[in-house]
C-alpha atoms as a PDB file:
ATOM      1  CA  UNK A   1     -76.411  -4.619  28.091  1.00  0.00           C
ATOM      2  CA  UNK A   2     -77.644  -7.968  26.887  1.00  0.00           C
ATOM      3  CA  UNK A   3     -77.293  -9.134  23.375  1.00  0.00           C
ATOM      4  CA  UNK A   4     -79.451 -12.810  22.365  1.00  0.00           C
ATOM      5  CA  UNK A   5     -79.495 -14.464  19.351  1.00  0.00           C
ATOM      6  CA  UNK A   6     -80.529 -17.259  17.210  1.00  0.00           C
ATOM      7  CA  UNK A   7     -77.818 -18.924  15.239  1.00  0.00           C
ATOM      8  CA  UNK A   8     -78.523 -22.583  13.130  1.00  0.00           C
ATOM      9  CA  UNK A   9     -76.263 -25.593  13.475  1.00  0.00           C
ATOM     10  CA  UNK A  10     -77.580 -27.986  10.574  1.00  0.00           C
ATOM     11  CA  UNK A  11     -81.285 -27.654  11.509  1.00  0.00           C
ATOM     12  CA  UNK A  12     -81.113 -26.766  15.170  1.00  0.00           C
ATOM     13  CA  UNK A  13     -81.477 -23.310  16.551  1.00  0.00           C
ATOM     14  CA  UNK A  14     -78.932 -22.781  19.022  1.00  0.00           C
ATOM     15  CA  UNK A  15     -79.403 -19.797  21.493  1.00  0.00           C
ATOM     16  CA  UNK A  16     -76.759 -17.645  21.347  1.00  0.00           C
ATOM     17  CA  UNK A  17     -76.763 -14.913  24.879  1.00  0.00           C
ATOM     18  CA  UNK A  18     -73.755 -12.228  26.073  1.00  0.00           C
ATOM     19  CA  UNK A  19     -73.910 -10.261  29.220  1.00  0.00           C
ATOM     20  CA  UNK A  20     -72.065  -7.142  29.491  1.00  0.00           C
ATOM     21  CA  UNK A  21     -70.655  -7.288  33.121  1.00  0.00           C
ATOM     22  CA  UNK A  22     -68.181  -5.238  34.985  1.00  0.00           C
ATOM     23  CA  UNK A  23     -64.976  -6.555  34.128  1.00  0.00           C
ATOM     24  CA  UNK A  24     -65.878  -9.453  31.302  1.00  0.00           C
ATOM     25  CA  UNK A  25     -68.798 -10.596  29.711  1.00  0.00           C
ATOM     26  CA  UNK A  26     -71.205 -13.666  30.134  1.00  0.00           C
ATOM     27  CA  UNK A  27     -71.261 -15.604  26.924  1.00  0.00           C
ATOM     28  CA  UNK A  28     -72.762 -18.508  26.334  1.00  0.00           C
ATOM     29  CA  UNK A  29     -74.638 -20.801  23.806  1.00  0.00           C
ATOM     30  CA  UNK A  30     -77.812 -23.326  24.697  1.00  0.00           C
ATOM     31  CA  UNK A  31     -79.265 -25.621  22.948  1.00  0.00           C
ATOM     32  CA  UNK A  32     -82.150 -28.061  24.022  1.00  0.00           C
ATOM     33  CA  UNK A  33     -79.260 -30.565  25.290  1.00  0.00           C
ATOM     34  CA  UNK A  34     -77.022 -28.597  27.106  1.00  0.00           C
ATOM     35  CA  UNK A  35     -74.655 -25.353  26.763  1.00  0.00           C
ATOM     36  CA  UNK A  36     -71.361 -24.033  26.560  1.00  0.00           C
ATOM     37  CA  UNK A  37     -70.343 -20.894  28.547  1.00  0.00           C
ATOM     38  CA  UNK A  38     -67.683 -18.594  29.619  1.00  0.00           C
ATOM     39  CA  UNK A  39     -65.603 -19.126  32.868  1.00  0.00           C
ATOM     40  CA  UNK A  40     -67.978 -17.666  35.012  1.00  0.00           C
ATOM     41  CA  UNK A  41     -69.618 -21.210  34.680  1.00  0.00           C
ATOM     42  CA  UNK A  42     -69.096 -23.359  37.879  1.00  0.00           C
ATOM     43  CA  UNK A  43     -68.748 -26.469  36.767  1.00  0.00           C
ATOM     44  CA  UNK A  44     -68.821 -28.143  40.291  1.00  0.00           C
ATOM     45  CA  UNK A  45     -72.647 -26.666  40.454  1.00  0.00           C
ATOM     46  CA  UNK A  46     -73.568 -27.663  36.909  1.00  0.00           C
ATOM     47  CA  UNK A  47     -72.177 -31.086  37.691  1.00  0.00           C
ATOM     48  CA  UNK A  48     -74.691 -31.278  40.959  1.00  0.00           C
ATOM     49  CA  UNK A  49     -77.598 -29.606  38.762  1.00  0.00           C
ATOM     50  CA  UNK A  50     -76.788 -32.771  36.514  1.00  0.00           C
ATOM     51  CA  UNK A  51     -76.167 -30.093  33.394  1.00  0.00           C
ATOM     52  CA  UNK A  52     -74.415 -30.875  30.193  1.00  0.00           C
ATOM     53  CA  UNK A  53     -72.154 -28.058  30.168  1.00  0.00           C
ATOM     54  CA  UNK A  54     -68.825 -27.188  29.426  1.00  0.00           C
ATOM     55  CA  UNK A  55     -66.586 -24.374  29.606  1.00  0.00           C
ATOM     56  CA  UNK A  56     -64.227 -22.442  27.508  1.00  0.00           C
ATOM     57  CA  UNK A  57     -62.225 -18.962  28.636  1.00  0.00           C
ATOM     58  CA  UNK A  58     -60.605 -15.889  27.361  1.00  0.00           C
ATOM     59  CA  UNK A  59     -64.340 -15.393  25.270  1.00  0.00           C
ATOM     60  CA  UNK A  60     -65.610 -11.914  24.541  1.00  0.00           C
ATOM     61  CA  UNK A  61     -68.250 -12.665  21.906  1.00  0.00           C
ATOM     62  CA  UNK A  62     -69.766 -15.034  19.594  1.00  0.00           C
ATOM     63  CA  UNK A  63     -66.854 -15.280  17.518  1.00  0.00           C
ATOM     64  CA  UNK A  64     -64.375 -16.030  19.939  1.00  0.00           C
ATOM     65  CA  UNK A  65     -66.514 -18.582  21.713  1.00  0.00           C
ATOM     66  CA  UNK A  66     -67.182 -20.620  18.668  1.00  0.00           C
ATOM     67  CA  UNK A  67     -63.159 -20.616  17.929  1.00  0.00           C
ATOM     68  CA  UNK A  68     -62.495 -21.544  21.948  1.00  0.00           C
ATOM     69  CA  UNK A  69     -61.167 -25.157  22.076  1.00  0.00           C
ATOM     70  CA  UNK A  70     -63.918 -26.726  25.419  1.00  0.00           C
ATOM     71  CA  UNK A  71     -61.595 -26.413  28.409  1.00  0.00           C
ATOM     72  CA  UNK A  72     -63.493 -29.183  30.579  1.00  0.00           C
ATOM     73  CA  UNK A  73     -67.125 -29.957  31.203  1.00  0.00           C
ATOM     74  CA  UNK A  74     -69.743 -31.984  33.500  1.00  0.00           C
ATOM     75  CA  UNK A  75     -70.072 -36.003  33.356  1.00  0.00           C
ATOM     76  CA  UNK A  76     -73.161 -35.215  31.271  1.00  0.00           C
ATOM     77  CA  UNK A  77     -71.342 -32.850  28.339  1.00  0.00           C
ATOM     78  CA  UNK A  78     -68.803 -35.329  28.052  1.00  0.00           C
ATOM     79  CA  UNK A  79     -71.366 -37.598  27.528  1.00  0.00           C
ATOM     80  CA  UNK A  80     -73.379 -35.679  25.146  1.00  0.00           C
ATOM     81  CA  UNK A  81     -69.683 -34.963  23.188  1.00  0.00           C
ATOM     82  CA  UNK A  82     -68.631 -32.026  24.668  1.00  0.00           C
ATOM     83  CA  UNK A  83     -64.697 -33.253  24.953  1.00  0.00           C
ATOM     84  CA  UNK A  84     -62.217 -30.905  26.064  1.00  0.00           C
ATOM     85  CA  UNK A  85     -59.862 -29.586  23.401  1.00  0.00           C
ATOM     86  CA  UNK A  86     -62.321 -29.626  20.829  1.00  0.00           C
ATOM     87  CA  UNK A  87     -63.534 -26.544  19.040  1.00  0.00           C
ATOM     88  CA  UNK A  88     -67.477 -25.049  20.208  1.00  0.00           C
ATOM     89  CA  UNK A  89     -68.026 -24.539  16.214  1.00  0.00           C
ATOM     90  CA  UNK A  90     -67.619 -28.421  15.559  1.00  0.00           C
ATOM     91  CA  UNK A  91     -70.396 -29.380  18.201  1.00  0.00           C
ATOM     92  CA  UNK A  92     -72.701 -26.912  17.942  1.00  0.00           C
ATOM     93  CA  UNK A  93     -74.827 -29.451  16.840  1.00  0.00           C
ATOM     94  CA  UNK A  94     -74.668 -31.708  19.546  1.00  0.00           C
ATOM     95  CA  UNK A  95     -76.525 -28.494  21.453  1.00  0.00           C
END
């Protein structure tokens, strides 16, 4: 199954996507800057794609990836603000 969603930070729509797999989902969110995502993310590929992405695990669903603290990301998300340790609800709208 795949569930998508639109969900507002301040005035940007951030895109909100879950993939049922076999033994966890894909979650992630997108925005026009960059994303946050599950552990299936590689971050050495997103880092060669030149993505601002970062990565949080132990995520099942929206909720829990907003809570997640941002385990690491690419050169890019940390440039864009996307530190590790902080929370995916407080920069949503950096997205």
């Amino acid at each position: 199954m795949i569930e998508q969603k639109t969900i507002k930070a301040g005035e940007k729509e951030i895109e909100y996507i879950k993939i049922d797999m076999y033994s966890a989902p894909v979650v992630m969110v997108k925005g026009k800057n960059g994303y946050v995502m599950c552990g299936y993310l590689n971050l050495g590929t997103a880092e060669k794609l030149g993505d601002a992405g970062a990565m949080v695990r132990g995520v099942k669903d929206l909720d829990t990836l907003l809570d997640a603290k941002i385990e690491d990301s690419t050169s890019r998300g940390k440039d864009l603000g996307l530190l590790p340790g902080t929370r995916v609800r407080d920069v949503l709208h950096l997205l």
